[in-house]
PDB file of N, CA and C in Angstrom:
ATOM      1  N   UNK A   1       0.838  -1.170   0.000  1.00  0.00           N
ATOM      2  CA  UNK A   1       0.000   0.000   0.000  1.00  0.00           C
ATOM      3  C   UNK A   1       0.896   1.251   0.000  1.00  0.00           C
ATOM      4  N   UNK A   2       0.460   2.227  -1.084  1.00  0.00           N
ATOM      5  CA  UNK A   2       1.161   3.673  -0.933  1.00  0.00           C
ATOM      6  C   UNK A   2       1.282   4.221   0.476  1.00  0.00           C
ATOM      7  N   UNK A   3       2.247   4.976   0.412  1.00  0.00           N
ATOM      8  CA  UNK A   3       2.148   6.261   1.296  1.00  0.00           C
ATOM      9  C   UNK A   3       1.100   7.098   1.190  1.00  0.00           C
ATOM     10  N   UNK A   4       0.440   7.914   1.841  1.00  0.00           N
ATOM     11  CA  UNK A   4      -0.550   8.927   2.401  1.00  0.00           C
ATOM     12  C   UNK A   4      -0.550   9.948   1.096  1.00  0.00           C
ATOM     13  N   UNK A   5      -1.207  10.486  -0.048  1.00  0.00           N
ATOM     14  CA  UNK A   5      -0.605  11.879  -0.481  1.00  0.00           C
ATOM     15  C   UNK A   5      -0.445  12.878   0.212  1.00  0.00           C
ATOM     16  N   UNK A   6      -1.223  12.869   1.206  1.00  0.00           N
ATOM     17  CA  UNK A   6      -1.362  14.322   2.119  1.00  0.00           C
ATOM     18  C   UNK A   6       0.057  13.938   2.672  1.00  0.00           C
ATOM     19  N   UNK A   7       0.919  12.897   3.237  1.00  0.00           N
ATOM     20  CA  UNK A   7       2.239  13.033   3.829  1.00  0.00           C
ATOM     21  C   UNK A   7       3.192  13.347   2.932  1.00  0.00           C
ATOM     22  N   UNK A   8       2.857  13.025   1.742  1.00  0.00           N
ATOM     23  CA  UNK A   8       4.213  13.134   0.639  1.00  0.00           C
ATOM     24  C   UNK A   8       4.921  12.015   0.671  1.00  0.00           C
ATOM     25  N   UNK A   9       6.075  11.848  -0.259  1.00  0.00           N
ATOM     26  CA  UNK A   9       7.350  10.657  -0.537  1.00  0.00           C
ATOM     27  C   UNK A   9       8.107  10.956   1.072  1.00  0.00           C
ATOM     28  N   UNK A  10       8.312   9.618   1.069  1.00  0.00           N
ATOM     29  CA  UNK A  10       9.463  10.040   2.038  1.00  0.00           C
ATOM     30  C   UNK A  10      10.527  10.338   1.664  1.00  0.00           C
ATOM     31  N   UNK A  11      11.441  11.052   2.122  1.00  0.00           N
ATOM     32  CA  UNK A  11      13.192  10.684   2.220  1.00  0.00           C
ATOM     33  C   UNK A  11      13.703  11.377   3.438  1.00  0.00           C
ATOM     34  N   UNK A  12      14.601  10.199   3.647  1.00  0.00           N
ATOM     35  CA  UNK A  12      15.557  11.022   4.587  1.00  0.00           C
ATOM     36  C   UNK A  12      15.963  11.939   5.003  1.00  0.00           C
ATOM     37  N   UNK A  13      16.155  12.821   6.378  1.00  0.00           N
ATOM     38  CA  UNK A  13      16.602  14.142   5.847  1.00  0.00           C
ATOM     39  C   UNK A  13      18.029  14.113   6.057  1.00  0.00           C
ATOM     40  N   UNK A  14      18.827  13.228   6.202  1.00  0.00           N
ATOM     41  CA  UNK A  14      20.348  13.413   5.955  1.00  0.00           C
ATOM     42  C   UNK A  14      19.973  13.178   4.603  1.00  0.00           C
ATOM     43  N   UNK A  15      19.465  12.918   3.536  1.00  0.00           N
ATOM     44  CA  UNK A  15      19.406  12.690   2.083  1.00  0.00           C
ATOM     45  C   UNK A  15      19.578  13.755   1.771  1.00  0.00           C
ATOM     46  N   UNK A  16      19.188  14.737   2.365  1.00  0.00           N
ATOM     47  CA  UNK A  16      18.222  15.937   1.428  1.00  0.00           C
ATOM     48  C   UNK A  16      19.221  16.733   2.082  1.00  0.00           C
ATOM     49  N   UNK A  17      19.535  16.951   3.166  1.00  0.00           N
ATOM     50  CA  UNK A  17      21.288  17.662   3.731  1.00  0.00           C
ATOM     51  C   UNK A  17      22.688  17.396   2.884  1.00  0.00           C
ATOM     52  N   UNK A  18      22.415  16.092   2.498  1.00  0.00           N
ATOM     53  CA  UNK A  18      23.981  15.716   1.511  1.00  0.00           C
ATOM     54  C   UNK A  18      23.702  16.391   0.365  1.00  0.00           C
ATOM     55  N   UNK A  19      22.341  16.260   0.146  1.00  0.00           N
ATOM     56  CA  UNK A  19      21.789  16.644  -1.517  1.00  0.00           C
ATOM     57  C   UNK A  19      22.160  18.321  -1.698  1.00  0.00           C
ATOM     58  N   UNK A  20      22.247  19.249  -0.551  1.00  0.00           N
ATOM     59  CA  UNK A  20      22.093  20.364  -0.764  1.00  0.00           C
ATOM     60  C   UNK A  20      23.809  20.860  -0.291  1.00  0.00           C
ATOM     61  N   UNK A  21      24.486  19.925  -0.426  1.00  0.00           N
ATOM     62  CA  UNK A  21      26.267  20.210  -0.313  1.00  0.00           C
ATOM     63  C   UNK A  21      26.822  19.870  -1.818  1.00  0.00           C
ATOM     64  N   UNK A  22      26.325  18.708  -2.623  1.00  0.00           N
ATOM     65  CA  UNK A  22      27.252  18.031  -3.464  1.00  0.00           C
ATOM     66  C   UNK A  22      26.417  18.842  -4.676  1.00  0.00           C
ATOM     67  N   UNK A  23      27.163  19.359  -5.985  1.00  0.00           N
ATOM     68  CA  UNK A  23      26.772  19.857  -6.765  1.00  0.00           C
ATOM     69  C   UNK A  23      26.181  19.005  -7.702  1.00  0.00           C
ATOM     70  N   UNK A  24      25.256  19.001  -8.980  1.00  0.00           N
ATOM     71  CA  UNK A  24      24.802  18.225  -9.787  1.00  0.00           C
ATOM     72  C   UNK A  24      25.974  18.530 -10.735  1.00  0.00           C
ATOM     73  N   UNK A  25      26.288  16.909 -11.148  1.00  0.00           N
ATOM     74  CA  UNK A  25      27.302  16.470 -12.463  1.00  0.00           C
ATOM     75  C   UNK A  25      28.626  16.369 -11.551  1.00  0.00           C
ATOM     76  N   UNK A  26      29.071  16.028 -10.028  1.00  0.00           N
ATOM     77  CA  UNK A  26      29.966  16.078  -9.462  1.00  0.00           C
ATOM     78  C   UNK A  26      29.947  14.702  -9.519  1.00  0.00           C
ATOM     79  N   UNK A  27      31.253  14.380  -9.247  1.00  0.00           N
ATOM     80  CA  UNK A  27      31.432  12.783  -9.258  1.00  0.00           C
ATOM     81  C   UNK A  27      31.198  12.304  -7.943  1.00  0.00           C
ATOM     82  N   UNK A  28      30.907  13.084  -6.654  1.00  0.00           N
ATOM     83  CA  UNK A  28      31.057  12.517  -5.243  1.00  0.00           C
ATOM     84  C   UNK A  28      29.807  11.463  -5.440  1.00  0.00           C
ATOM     85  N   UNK A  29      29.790  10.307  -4.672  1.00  0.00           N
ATOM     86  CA  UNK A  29      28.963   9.205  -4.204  1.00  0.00           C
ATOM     87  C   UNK A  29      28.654  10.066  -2.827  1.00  0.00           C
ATOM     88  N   UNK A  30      27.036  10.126  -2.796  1.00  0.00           N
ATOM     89  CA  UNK A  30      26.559   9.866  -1.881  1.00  0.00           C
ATOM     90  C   UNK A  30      25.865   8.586  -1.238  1.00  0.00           C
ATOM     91  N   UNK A  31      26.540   8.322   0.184  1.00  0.00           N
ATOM     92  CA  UNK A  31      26.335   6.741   0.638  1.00  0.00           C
ATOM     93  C   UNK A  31      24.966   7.128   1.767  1.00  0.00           C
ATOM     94  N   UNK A  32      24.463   6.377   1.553  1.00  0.00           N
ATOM     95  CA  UNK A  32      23.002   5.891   2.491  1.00  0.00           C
ATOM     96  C   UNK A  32      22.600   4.511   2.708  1.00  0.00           C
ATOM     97  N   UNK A  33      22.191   4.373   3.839  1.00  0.00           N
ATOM     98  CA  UNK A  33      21.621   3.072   4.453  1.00  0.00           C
ATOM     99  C   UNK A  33      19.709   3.062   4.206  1.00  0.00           C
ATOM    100  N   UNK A  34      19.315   4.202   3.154  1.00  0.00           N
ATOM    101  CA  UNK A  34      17.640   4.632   3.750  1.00  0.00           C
ATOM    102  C   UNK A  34      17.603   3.884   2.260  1.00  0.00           C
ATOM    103  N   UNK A  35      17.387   2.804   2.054  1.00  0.00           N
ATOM    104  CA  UNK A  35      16.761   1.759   0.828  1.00  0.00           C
ATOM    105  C   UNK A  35      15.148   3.134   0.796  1.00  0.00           C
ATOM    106  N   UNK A  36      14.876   2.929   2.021  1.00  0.00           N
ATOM    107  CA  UNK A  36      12.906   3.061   1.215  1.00  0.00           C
ATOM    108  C   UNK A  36      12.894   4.354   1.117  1.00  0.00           C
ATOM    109  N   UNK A  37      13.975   5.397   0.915  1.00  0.00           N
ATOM    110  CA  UNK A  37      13.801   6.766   0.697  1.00  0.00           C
ATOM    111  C   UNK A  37      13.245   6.691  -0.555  1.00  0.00           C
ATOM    112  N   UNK A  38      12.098   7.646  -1.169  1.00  0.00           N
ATOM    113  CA  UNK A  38      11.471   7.477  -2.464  1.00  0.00           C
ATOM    114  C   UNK A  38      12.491   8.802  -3.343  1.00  0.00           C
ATOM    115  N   UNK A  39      12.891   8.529  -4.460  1.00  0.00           N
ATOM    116  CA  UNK A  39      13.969   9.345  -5.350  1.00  0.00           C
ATOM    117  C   UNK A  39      12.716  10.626  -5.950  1.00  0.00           C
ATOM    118  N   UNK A  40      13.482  11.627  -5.930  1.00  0.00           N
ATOM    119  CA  UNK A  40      12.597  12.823  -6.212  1.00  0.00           C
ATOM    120  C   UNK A  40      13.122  13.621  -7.241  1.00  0.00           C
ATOM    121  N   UNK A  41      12.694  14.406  -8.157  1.00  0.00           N
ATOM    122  CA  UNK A  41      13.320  14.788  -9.299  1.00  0.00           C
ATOM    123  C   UNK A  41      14.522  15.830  -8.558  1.00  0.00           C
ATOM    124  N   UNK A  42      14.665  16.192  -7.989  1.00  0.00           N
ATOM    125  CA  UNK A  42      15.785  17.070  -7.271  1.00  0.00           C
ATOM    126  C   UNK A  42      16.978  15.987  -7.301  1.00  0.00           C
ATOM    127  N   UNK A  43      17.057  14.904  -7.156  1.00  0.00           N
ATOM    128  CA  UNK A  43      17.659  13.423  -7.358  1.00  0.00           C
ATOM    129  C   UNK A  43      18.380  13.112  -9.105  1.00  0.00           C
ATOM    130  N   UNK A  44      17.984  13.527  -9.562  1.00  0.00           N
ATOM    131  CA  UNK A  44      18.302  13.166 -11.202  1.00  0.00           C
ATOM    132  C   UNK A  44      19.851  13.603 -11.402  1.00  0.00           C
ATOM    133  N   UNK A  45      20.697  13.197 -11.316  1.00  0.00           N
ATOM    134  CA  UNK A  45      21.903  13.451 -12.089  1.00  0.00           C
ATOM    135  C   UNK A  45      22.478  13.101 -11.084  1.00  0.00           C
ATOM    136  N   UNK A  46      22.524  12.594  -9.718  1.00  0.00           N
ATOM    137  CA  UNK A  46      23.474  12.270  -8.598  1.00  0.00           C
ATOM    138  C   UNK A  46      23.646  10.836  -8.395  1.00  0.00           C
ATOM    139  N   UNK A  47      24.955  10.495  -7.963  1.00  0.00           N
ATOM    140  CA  UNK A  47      25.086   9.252  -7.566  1.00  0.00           C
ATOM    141  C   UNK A  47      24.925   9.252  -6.254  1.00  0.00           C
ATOM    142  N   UNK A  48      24.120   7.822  -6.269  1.00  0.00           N
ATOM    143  CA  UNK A  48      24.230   7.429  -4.480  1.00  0.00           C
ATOM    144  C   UNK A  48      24.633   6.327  -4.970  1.00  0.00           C
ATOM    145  N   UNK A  49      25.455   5.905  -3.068  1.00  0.00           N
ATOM    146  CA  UNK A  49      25.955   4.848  -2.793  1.00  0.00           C
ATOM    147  C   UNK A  49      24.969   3.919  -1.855  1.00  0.00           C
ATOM    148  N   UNK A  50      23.953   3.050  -2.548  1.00  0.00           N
ATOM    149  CA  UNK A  50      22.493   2.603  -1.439  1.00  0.00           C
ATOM    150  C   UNK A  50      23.456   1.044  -1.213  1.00  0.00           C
ATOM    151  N   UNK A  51      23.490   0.873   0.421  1.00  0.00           N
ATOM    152  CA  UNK A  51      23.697   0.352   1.212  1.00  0.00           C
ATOM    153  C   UNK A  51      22.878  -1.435   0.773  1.00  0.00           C
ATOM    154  N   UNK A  52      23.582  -2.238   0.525  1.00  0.00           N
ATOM    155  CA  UNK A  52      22.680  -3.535   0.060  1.00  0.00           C
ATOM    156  C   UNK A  52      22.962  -4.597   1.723  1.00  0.00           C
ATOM    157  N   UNK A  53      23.482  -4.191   2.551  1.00  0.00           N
ATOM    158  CA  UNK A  53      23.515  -4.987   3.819  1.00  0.00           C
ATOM    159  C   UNK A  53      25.094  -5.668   3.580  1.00  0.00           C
ATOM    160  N   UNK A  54      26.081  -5.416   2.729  1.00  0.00           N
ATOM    161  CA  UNK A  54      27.280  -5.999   2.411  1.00  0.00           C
ATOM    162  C   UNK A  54      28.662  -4.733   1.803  1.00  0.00           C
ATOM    163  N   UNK A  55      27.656  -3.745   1.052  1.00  0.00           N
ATOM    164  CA  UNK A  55      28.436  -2.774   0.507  1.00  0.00           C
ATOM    165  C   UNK A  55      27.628  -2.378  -0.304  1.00  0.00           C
ATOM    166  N   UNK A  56      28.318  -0.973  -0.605  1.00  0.00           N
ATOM    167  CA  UNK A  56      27.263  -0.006  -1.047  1.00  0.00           C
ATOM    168  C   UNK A  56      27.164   0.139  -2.431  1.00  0.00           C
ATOM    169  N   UNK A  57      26.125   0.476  -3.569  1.00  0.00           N
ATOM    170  CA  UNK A  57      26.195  -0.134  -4.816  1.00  0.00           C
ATOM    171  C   UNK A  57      26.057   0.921  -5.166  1.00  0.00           C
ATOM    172  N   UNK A  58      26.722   1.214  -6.121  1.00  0.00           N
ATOM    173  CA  UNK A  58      26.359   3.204  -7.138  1.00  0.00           C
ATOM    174  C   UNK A  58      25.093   2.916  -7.555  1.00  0.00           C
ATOM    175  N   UNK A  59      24.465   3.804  -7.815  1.00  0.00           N
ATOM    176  CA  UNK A  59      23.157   3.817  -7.978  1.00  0.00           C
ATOM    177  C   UNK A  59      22.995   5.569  -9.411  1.00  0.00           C
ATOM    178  N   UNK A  60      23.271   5.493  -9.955  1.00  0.00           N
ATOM    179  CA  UNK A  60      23.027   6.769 -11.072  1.00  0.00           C
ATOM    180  C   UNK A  60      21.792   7.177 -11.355  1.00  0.00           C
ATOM    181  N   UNK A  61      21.199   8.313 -10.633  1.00  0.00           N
ATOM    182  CA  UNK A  61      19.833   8.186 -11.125  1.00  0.00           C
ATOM    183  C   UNK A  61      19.161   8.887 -11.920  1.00  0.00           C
ATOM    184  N   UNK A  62      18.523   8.393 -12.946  1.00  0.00           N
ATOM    185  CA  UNK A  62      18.098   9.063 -14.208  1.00  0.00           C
ATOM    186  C   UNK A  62      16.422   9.295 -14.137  1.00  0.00           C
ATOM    187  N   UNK A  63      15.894  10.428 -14.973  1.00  0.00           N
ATOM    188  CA  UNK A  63      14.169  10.928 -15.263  1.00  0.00           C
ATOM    189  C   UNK A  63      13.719   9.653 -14.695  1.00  0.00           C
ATOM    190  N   UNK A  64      13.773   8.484 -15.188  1.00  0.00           N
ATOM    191  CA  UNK A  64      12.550   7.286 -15.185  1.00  0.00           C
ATOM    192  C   UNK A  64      12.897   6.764 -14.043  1.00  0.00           C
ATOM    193  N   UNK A  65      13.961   6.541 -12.618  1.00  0.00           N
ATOM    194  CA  UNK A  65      13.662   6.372 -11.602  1.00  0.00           C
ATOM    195  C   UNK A  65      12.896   7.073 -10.595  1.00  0.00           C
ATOM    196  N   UNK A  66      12.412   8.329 -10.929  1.00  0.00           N
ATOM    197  CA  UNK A  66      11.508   9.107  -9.985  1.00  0.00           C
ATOM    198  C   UNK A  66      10.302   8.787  -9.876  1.00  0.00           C
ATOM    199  N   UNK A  67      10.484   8.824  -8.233  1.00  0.00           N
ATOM    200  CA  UNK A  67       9.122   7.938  -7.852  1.00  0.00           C
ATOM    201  C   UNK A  67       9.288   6.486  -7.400  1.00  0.00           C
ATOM    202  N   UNK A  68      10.571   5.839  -7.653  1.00  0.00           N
ATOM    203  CA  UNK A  68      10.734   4.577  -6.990  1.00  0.00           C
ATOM    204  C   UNK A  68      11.609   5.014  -5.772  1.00  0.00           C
ATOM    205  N   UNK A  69      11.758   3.386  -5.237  1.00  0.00           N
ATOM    206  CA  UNK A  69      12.614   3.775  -3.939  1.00  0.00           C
ATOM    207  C   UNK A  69      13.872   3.467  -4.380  1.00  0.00           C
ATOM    208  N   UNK A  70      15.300   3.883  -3.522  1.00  0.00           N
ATOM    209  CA  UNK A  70      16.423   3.555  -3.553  1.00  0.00           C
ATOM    210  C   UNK A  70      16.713   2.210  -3.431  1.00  0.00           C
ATOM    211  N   UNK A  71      16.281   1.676  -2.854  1.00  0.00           N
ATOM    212  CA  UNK A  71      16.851  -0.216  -2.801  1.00  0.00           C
ATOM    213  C   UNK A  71      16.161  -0.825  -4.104  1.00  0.00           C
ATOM    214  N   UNK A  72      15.462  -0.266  -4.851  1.00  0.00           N
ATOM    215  CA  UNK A  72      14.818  -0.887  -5.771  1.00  0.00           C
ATOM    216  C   UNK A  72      15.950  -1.340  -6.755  1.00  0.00           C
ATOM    217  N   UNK A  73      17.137  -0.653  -6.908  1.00  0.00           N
ATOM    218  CA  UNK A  73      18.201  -0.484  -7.810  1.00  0.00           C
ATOM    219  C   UNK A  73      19.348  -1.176  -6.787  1.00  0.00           C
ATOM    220  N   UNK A  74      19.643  -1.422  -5.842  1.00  0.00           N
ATOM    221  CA  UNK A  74      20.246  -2.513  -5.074  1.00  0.00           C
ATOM    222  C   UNK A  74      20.105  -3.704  -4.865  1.00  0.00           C
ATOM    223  N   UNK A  75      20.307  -4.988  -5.227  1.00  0.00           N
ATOM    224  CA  UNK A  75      19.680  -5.630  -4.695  1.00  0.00           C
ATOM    225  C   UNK A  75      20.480  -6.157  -3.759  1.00  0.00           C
ATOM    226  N   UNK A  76      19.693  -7.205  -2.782  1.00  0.00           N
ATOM    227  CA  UNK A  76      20.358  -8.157  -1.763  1.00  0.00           C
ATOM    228  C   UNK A  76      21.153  -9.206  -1.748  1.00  0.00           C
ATOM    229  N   UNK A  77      20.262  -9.661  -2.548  1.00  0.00           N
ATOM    230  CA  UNK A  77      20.431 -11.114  -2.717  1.00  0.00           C
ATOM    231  C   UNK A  77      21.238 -11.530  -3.938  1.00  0.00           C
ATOM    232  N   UNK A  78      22.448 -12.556  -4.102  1.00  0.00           N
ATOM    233  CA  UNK A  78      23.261 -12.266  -5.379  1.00  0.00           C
ATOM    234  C   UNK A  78      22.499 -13.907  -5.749  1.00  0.00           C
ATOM    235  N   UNK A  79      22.343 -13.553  -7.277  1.00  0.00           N
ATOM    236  CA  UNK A  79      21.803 -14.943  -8.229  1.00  0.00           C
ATOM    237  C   UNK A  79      22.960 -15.736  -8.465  1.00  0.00           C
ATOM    238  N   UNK A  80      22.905 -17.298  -8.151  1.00  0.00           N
ATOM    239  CA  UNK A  80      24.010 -17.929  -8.469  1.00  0.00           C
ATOM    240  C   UNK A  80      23.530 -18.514  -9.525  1.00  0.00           C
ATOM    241  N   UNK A  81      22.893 -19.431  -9.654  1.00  0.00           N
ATOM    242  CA  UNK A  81      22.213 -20.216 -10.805  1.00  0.00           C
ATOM    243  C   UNK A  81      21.423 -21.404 -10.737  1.00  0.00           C
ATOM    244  N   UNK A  82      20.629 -21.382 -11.356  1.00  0.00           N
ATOM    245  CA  UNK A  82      19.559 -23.005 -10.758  1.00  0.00           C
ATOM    246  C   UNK A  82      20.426 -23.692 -11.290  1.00  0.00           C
ATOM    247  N   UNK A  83      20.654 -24.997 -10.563  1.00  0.00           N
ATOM    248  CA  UNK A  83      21.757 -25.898 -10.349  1.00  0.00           C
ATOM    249  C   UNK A  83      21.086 -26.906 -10.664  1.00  0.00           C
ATOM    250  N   UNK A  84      21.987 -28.438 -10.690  1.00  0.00           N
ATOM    251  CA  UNK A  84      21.537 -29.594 -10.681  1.00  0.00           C
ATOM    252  C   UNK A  84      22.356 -30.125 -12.311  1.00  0.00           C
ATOM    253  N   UNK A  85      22.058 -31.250 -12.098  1.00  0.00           N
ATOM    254  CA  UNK A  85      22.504 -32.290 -13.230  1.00  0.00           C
ATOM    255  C   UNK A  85      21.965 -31.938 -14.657  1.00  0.00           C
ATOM    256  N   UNK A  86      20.954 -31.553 -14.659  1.00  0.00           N
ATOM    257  CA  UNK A  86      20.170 -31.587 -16.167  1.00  0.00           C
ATOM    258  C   UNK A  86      20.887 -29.872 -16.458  1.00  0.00           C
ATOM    259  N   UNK A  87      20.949 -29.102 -15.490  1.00  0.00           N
ATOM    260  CA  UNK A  87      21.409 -28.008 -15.737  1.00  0.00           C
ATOM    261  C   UNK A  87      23.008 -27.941 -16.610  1.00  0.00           C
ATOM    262  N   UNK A  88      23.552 -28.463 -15.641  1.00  0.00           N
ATOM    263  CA  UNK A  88      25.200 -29.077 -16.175  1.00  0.00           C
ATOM    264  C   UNK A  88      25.350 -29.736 -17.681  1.00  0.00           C
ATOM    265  N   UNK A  89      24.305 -30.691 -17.878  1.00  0.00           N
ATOM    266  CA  UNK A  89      24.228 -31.187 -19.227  1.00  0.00           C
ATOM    267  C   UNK A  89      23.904 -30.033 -20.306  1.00  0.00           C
ATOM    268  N   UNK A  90      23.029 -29.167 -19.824  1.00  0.00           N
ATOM    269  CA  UNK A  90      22.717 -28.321 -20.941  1.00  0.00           C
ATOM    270  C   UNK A  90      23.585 -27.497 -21.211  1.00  0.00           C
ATOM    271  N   UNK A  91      24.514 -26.976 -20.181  1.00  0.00           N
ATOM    272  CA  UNK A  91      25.875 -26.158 -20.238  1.00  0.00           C
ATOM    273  C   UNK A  91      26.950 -26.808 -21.230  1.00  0.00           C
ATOM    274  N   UNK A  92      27.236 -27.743 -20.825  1.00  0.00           N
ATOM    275  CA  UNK A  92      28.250 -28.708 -21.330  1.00  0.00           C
ATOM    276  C   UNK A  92      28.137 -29.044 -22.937  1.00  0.00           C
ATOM    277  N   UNK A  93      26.290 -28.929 -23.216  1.00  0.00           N
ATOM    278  CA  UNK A  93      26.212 -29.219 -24.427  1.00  0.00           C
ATOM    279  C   UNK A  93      26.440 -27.568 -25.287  1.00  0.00           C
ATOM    280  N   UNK A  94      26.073 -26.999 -24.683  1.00  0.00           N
ATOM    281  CA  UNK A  94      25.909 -25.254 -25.280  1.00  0.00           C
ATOM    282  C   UNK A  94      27.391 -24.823 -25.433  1.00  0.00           C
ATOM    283  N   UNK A  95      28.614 -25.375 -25.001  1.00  0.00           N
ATOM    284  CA  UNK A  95      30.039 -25.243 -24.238  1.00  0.00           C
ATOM    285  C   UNK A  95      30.770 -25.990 -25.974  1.00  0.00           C
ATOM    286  N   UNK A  96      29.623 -27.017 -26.058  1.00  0.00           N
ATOM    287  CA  UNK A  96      30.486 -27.847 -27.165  1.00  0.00           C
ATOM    288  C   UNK A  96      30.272 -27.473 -28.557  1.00  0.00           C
ATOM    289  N   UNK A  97      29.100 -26.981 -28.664  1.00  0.00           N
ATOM    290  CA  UNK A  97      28.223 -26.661 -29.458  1.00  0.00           C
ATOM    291  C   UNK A  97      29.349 -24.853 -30.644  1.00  0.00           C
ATOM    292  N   UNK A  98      29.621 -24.568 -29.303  1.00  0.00           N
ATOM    293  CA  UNK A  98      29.952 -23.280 -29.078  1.00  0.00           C
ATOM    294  C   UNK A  98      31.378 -22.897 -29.970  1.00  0.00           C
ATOM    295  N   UNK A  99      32.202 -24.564 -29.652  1.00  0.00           N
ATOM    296  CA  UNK A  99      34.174 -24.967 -29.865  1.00  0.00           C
ATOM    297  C   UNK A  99      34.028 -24.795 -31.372  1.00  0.00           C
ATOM    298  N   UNK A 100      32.843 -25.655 -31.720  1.00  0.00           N
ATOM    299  CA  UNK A 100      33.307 -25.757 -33.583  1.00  0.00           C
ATOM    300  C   UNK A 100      32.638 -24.329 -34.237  1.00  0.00           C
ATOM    301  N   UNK A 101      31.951 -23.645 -33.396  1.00  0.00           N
ATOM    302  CA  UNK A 101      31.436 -22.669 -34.168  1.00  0.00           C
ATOM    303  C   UNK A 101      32.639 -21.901 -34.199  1.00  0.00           C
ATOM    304  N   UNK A 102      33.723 -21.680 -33.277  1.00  0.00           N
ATOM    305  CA  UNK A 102      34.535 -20.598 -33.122  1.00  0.00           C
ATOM    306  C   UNK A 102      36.145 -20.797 -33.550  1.00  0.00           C
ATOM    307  N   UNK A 103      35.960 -22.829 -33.960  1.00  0.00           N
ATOM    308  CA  UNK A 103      37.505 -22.890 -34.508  1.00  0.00           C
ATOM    309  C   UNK A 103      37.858 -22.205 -36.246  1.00  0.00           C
ATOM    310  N   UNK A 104      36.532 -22.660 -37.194  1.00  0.00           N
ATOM    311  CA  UNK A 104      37.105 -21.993 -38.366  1.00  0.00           C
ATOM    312  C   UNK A 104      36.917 -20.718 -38.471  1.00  0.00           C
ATOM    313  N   UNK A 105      36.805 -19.466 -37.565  1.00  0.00           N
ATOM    314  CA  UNK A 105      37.031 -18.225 -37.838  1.00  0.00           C
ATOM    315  C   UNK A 105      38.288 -17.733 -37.659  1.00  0.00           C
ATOM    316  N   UNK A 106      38.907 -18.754 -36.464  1.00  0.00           N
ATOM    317  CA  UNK A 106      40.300 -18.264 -36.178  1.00  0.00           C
ATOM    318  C   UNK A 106      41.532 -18.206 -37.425  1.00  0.00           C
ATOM    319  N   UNK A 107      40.951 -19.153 -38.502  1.00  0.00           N
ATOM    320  CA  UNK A 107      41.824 -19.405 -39.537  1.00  0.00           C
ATOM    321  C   UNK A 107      42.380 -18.132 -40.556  1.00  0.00           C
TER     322      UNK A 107
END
């Protein structure tokens, strides 16, 4: 469920304190731990550094992120790969598949 309109987006107000030191088009990273701060067009051209619970991920934010939150562009959780045997076979075959396509170009 949204936020309130009558309350507005949230953000942080150390967000909005860093925001009003670092110039737009400066290279500084701004770092934050506030994932659910909502990005506001005052936001467009700055990097943040949003906090994923391990280290902090640049985050560049452009027109079409306004209006989402900051962790939306972080994530948590890192994808390893659905695993298993049938998986391995299909690799192995895509791996082989792959050798003869790429030996007669080298010629």
């Amino acid at each position: 469920m949204p936020r309130s309109l009558k309350k507005g987006p949230f953000i942080h107000p150390s967000i909005l304190k860093k925001l009003g030191r670092v110039k737009v088009g400066d290279a500084t990273v701004i770092k934050t731990w506030s994932r659910n701060s909502t990005i506001i067009p005052e936001m467009v051209g700055f990097t943040f550094g949003v906090h994923n619970g391990r280290a902090f991920t640049p985050v560049n934010i452009k027109e079409e992120m306004v209006g989402h939150k900051l962790g939306e562009f972080s994530p948590t959780r890192k994808f390893v790969r659905h695993g298993g045997r049938m998986q391995k076979e299909l690799e192995m075959k895509a791996a082989e598949a792959a050798k003869p396509a790429a030996a007669p170009e080298k010629k």
